[in-house]
Protein backbone atom coordinates (compact mmCIF):
# COMPACT_ATOMS: atom_id res chain seq x y z
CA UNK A 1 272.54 95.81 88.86
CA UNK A 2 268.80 95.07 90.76
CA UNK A 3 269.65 91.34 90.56
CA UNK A 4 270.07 90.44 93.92
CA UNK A 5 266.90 92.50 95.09
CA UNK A 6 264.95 90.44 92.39
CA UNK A 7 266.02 87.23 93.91
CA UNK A 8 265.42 88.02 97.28
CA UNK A 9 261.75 89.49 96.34
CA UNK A 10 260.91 86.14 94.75
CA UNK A 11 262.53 84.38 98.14
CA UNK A 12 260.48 86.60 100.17
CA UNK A 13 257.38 85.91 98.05
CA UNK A 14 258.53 81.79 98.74
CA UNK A 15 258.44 81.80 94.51
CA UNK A 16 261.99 80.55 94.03
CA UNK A 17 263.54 79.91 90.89
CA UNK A 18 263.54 76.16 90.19
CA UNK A 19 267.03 74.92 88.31
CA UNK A 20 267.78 71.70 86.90
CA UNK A 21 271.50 71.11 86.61
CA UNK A 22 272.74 68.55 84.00
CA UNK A 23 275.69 67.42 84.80
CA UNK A 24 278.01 66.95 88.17
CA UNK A 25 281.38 68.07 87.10
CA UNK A 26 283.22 70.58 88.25
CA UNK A 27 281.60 73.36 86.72
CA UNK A 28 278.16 71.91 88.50
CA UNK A 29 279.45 71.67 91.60
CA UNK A 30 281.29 74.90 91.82
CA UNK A 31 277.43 76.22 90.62
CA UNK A 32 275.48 74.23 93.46
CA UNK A 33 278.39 75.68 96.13
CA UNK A 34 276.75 79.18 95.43
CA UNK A 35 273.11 78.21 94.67
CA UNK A 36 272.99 76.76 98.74
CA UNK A 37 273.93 80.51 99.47
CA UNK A 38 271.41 82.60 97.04
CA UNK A 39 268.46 83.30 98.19
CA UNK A 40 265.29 83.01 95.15
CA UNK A 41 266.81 79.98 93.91
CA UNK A 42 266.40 76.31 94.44
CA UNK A 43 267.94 72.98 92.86
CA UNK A 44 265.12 70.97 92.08
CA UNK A 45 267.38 67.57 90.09
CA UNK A 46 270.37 67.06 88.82
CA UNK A 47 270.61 64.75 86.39
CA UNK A 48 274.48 62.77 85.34
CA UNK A 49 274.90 59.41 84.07
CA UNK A 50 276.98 59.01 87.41
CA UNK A 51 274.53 59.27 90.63
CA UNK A 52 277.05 58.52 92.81
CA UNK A 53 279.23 61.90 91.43
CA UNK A 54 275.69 63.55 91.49
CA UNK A 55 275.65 62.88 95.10
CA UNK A 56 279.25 63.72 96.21
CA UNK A 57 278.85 67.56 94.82
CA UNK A 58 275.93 67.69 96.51
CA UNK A 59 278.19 67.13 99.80
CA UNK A 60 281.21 69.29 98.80
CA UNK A 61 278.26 71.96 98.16
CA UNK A 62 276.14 71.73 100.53
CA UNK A 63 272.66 71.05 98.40
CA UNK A 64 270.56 68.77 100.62
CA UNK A 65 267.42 66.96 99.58
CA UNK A 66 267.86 67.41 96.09
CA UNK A 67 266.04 64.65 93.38
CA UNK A 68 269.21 62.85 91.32
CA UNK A 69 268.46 61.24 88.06
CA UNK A 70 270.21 59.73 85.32
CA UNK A 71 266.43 60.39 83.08
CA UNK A 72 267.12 63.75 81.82
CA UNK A 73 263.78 63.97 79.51
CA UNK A 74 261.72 63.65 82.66
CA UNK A 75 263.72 66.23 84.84
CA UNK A 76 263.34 68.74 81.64
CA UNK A 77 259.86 68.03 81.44
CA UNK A 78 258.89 68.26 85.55
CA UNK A 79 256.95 70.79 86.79
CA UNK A 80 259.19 71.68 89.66
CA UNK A 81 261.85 73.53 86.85
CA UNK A 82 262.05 76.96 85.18
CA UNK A 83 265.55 76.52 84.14
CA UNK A 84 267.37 73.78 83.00
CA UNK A 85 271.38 74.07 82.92
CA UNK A 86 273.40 72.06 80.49
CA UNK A 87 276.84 71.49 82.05
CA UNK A 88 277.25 68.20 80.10
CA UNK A 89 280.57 69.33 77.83
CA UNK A 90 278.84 66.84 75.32
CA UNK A 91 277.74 68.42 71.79
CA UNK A 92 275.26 65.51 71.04
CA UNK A 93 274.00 65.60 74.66
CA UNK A 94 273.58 69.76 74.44
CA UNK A 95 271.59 69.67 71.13
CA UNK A 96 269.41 67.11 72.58
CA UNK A 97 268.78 69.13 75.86
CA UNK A 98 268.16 72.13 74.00
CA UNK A 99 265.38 70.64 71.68
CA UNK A 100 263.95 69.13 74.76
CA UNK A 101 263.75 71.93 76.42
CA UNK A 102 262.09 74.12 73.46
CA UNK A 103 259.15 70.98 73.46
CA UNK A 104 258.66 71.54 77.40
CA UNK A 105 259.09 75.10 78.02
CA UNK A 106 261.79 75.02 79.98
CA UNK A 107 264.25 78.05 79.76
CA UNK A 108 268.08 76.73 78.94
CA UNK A 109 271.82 77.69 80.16
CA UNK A 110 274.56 76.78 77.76
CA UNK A 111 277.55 76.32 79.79
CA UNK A 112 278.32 73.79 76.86
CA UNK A 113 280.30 75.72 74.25
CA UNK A 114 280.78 72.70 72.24
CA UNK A 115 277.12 72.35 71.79
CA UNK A 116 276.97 76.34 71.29
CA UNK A 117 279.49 75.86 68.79
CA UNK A 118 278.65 73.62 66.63
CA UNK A 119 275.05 74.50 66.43
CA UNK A 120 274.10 77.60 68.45
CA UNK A 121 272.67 79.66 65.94
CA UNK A 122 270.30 77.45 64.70
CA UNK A 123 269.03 76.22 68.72
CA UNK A 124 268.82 80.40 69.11
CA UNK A 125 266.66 80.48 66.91
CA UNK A 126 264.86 77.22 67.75
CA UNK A 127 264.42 78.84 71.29
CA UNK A 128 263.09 82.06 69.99
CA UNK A 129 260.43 79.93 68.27
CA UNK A 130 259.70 78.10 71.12
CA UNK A 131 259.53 81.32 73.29
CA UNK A 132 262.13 80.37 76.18
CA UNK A 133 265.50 81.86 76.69
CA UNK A 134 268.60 80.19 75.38
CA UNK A 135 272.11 81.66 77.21
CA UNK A 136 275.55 80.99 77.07
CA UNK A 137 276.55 80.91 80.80
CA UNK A 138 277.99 83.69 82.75
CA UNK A 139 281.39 82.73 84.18
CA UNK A 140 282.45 80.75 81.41
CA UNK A 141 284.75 83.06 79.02
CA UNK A 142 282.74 83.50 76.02
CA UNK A 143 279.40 85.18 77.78
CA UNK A 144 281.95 87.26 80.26
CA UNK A 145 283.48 88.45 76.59
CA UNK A 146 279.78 89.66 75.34
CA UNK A 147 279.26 91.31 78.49
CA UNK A 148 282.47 93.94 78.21
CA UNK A 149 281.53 94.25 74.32
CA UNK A 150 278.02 95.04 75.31
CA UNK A 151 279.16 97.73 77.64
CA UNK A 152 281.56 99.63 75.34
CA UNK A 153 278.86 99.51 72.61
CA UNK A 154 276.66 100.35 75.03
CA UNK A 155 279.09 103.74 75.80
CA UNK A 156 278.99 104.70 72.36
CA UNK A 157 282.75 102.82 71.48
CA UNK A 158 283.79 101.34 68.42
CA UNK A 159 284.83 97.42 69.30
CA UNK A 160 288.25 96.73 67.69
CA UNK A 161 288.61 93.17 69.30
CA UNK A 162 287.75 91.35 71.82
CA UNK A 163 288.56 87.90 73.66
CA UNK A 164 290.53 85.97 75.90
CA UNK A 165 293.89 85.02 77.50
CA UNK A 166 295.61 81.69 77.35
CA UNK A 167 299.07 79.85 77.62
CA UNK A 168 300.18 79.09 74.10
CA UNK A 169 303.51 78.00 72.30
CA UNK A 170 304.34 76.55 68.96
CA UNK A 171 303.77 73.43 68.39
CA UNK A 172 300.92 73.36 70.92
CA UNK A 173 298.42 72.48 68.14
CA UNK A 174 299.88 68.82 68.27
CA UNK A 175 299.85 68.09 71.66
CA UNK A 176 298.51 64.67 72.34
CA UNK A 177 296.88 63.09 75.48
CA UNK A 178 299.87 61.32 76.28
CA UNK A 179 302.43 64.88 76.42
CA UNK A 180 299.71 66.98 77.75
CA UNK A 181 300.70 67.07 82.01
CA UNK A 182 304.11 67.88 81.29
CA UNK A 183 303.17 71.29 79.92
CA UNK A 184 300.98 71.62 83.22
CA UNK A 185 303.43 70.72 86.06
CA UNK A 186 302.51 67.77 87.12
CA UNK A 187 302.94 63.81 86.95
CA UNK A 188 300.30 61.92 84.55
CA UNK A 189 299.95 60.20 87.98
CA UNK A 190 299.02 63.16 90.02
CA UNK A 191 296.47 63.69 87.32
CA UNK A 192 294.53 60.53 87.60
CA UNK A 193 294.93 60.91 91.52
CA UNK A 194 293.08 64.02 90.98
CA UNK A 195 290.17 63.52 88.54
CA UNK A 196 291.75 65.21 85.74
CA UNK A 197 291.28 63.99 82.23
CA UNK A 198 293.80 64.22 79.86
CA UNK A 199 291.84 64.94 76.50
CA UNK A 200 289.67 67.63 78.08
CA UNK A 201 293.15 69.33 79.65
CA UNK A 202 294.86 68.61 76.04
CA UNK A 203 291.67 70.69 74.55
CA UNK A 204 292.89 73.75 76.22
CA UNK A 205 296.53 73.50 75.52
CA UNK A 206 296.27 72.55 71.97
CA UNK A 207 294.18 75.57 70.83
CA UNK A 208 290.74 73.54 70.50
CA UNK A 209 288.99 75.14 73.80
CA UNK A 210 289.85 78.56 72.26
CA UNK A 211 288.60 77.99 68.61
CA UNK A 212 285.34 76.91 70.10
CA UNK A 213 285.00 79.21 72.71
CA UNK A 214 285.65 82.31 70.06
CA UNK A 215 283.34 81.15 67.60
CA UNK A 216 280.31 81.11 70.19
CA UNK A 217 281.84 84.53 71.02
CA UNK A 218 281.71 85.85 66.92
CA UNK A 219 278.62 84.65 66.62
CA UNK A 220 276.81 86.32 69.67
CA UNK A 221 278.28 89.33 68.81
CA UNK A 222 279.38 90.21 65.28
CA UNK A 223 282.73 90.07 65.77
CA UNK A 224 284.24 88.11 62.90
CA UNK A 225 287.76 86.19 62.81
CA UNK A 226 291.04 86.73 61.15
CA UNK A 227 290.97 84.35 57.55
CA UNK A 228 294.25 82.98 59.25
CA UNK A 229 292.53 82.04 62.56
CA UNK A 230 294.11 82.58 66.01
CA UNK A 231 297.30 83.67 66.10
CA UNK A 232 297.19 83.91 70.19
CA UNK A 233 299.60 87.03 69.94
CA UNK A 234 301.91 87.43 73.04
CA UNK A 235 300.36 90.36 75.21
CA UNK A 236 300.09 92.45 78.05
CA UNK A 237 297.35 94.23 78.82
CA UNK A 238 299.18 97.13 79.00
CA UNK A 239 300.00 96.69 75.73
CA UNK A 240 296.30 95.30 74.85
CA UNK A 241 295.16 98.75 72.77
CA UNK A 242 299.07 98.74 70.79
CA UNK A 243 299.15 95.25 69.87
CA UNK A 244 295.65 94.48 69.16
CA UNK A 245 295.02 96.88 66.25
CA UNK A 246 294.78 97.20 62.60
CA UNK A 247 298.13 95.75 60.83
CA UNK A 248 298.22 98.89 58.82
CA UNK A 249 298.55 100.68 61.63
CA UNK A 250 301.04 98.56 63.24
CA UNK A 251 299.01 96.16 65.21
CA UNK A 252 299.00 92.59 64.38
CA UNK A 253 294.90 91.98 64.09
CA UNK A 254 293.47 91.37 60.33
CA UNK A 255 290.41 93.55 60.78
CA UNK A 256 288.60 95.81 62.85
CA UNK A 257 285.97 94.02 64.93
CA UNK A 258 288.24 90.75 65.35
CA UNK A 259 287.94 87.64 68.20
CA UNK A 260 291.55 86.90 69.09
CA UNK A 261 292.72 85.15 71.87
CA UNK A 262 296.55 86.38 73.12
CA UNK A 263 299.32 84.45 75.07
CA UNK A 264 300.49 84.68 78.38
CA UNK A 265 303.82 82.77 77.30
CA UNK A 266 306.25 84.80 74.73
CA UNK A 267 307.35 82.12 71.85
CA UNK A 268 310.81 81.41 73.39
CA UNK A 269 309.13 80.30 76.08
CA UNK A 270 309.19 83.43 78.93
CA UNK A 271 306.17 84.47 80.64
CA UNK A 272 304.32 87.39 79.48
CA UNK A 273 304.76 90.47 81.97
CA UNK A 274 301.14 91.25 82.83
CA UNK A 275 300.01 88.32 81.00
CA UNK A 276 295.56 87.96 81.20
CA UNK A 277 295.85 84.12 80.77
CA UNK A 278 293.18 83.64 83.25
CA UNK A 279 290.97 86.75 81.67
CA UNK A 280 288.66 88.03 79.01
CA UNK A 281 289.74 92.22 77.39
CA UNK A 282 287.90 94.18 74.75
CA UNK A 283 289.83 96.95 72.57
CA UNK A 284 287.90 99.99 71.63
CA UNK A 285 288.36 102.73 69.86
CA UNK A 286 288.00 106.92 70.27
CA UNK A 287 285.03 107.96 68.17
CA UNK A 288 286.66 111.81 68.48
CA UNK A 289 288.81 114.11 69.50
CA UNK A 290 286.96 114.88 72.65
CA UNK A 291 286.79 111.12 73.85
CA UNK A 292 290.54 110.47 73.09
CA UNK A 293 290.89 113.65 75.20
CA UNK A 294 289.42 111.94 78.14
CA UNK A 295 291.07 108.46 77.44
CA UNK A 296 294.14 110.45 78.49
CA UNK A 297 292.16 112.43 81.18
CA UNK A 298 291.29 109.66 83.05
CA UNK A 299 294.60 107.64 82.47
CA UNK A 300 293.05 104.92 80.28
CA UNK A 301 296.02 102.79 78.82
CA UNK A 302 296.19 103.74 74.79
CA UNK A 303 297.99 102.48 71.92
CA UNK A 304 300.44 105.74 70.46
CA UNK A 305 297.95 107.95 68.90
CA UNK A 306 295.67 107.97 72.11
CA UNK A 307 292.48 106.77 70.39
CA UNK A 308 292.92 102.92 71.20
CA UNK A 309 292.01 101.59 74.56
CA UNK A 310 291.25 98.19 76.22
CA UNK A 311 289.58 97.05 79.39
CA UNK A 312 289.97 94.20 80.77
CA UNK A 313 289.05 91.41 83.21
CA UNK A 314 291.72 89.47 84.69
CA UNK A 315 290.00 86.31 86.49
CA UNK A 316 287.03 84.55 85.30
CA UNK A 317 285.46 82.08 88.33
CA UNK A 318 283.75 79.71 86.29
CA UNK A 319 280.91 78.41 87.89
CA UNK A 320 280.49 80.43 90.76
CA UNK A 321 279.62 83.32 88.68
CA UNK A 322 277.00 81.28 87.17
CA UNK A 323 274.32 82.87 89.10
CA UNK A 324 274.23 85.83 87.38
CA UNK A 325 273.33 83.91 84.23
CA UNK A 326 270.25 82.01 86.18
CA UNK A 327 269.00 85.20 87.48
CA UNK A 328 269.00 87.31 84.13
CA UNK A 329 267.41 84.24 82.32
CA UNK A 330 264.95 83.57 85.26
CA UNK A 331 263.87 87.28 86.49
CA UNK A 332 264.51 89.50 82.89
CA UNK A 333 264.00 87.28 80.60
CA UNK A 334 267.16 88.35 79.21
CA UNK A 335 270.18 85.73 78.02
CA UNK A 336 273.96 86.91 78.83
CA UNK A 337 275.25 86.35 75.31
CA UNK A 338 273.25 84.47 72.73
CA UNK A 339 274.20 83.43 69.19
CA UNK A 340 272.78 85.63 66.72
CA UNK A 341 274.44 84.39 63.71
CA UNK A 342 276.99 82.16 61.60
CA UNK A 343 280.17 84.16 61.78
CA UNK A 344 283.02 81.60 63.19
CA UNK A 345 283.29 77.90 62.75
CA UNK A 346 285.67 75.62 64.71
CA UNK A 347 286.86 73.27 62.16
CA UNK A 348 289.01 69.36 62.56
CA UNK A 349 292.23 69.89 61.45
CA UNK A 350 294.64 67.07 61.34
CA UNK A 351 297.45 67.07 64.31
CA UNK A 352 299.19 64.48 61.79
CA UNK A 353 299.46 62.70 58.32
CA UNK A 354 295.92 61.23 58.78
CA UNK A 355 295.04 57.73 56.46
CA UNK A 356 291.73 56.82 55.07
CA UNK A 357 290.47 54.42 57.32
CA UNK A 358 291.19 55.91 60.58
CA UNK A 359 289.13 57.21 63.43
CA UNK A 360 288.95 61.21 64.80
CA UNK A 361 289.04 60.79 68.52
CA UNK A 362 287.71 64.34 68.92
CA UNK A 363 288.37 67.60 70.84
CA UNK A 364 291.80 67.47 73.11
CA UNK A 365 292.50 63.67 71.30
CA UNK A 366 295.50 62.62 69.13
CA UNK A 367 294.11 62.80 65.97
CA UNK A 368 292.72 66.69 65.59
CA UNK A 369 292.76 69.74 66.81
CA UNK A 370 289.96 72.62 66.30
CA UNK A 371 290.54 75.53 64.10
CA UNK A 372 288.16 78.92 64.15
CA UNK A 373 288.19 80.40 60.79
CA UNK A 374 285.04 82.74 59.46
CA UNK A 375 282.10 80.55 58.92
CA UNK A 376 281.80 81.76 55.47
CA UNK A 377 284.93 79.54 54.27
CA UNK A 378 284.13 76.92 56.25
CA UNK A 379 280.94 76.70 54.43
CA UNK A 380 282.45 77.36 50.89
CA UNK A 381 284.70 74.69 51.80
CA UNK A 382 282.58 71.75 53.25
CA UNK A 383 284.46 72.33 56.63
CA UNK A 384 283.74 69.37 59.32
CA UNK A 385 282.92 70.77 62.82
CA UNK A 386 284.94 69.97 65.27
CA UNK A 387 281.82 68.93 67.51
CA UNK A 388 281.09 65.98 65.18
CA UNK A 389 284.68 64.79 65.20
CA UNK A 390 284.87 61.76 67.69
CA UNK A 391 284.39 58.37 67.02
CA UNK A 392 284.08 59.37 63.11
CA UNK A 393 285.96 57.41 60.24
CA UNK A 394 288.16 59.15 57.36
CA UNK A 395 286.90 57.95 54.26
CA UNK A 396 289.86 59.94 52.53
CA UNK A 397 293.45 60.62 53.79
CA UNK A 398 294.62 64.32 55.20
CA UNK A 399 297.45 66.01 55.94
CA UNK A 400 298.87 67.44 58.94
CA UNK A 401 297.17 70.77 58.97
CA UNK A 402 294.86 70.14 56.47
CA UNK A 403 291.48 70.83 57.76
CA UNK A 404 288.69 67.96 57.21
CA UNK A 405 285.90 68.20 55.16
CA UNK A 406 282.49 66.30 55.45
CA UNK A 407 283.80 64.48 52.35
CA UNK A 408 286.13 63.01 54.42
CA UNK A 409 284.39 61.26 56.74
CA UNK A 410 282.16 58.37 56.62
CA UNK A 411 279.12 60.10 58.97
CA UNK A 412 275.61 58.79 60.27
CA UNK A 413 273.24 60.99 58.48
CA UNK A 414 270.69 60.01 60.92
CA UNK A 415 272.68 61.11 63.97
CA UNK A 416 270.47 63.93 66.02
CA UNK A 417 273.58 66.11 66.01
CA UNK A 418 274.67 66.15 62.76
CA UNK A 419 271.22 66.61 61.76
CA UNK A 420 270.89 69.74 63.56
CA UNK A 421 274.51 70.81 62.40
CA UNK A 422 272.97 70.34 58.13
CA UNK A 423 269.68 72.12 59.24
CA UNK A 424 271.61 75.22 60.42
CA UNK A 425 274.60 74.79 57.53
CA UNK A 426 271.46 74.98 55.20
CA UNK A 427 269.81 77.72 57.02
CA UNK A 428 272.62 80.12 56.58
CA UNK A 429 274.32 78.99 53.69
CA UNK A 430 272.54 81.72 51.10
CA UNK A 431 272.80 84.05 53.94
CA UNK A 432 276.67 83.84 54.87
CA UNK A 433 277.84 83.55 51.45
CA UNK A 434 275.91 86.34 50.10
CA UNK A 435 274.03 84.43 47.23
């Protein structure tokens, strides 16, 4: 709660905190729109293959005389940076940055979930080696999910779940590319007008985004998944501490201490009344009499029984929160949600009849779609990340629904990423399977 003071100490000391943001895309530039206004905090470069976009967020921002390069090894390895952002979206790209950043010394920001994903525990612990701070990145959903699981843990409250909102129907799973603006509004024309790409769009309607956003989220903090997956329950978060509780006690979760994402859309279609699409909730539970005493005392919303509560958050503002991530990282030395395990795993699964010889086309594509199931059957089974799945070759046919294995597909062995993604399989395979 000191972090603005801390910030304007180190402006008032003219010992700013030097950033380097990786990539110009929206999440960037909402980022750079707040940086111009913090005081302790400079942009030093930001790198993106595109200089040109590089140089039009640094208009709509406001950021003036700031280095843009498309080199990102020598803007991690400058002098003039403490912390180095990663707003690429690209897993191969975050892996890279992250190793790059552990051989300079430079503290790293994960707003890349993909990359956090599909290898986070291992870079963790790469960074811990390496003595610099590895984050997930505040505003995003998954480290604004840590936070409110942090602070009921931190109040003494048993976490029952914990998670996010989205829109989600069935049949949603196949959604390709080409169907995905109808089920936003708008014209496929309006999109391109605006920027908008399909596939990343299609990754949030067709359950990917969630599957990898919850599995960073079970593996910074415990919380495990359902053996089923998602099952993005319709809720409201009035109805956040009924719904989201033990099945045996009439809920609809699998476990105590489950990631679950809910819908703001019923299954027929109707909008949930006091849907969270846009927000993160925990559900927590009475440790006693006493407490469940004051959950009514102080009008908490409970499930029947009075000893199940929730709290939630019902915006999240993406990058412009981002800040708050820079100045934990930067001034305590402290990450706002870091993996610290292998719990979840966001598997390809096939949208269709898939034949040997084809090619994945990766997250939001036509071809899969990202499952989260616990990490200890997707290593039992040979799962294939859904990070690794673009531009990759079946070697054997699957079918719709069937999840792909890394017999499957014809992979470089040499590839940096997958690399990474064996080291870490191998690093907690005795662990996660209990051998």
């Amino acid at each position: 709660m000191n972090l603005h003071n801390l910030l304007l100490e180190r402006d008032k000391n003219k010992n700013p905190v030097r950033v380097c943001l990786i990539g110009a895309g929206k999440f960037g530039t909402m980022y750079l729109s707040q940086a111009s206004r913090t005081p302790g905090i400079i942009i030093s470069t930001i790198v993106d293959l595109d200089p040109s976009q590089a140089k039009q967020a640094c208009i709509r921002s406001g950021i003036a005389d700031t280095h843009i390069t498309e080199d990102t090894i020598s803007a991690i390895s400058a002098e003039n940076v403490d912390v180095v952002i990663d707003a690429t979206g690209s897993p191969a790209a975050g892996i890279a940055n992250t190793l790059a950043c552990c051989e300079h010394g430079k503290d790293i920001i994960m707003v890349n979930v993909e990359a956090d994903a599909l290898a986070g525990p291992l870079l963790a612990e790469k960074a811990r080696q390496a003595n610099i701070i590895y984050s997930l990145a505040y505003g995003d959903q998954p480290a604004l999910i840590c936070e409110q699981v942090d602070w009921a843990r931190t109040c003494g409250l048993d976490v029952i779940a914990a998670g996010k909102g989205t829109k989600y129907l069935e049949g949603y799973h196949y959604v390709t590319p080409d169907e995905v603006w109808q089920h936003y509004g708008i014209t496929a024309e309006q999109a391109d007008a605006g920027g908008m790409n399909p596939k990343m769009f299609n990754s949030f309607l067709d359950g990917t985004k969630s599957a990898i956003e919850m599995a960073a989220v079970s593996n910074a903090t415990g919380l495990t998944p359902s053996p089923r997956g998602l099952t993005f329950p319709p809720v409201s978060v009035q109805d956040l501490p009924k719904i989201l509780r033990p099945a045996e006690e009439g809920g609809k979760l699998h476990h105590k201490g489950q990631v679950e994402v809910i819908s703001s859309e019923e299954r027929d279609g109707r909008p949930v009344s006091g849907d969270l699409r846009w927000g993160v909730y925990v559900v927590f539970e009475s440790p006693s009499d006493y407490v469940t005493n004051c959950f009514a005392e102080y009008g908490l919303p409970t499930d029947q029984s009075g000893r199940y509560s929730a709290l939630w958050k019902p915006y999240h503002l993406i990058g412009l929160e981002l800040g708050v991530s820079v100045a934990n990282v930067a001034l305590r030395r402290e990450p706002t949600g870091q993996a610290s395990g292998f719990r979840g795993d966001a598997v390809a699964t096939a949208k269709q009849n898939l034949q040997a010889g084809e090619m994945l086309d990766g997250e939001g594509g036509f071809t899969v779609y990202g499952k989260l199931i616990p990490a200890v059957d997707s290593l039992a089974s040979g799962g294939f990340p859904i990070g690794l799945a673009n531009n990759v070759k079946l070697k054997n046919s699957v079918e719709k629904d069937h999840q792909i294995t890394w017999k499957d597909v014809d992979i470089d062995q040499d590839n940096q990423a997958v690399k990474v993604r064996k080291e870490m399989e191998l690093m907690f395979y005795d662990k996660t399977l209990g051998c």
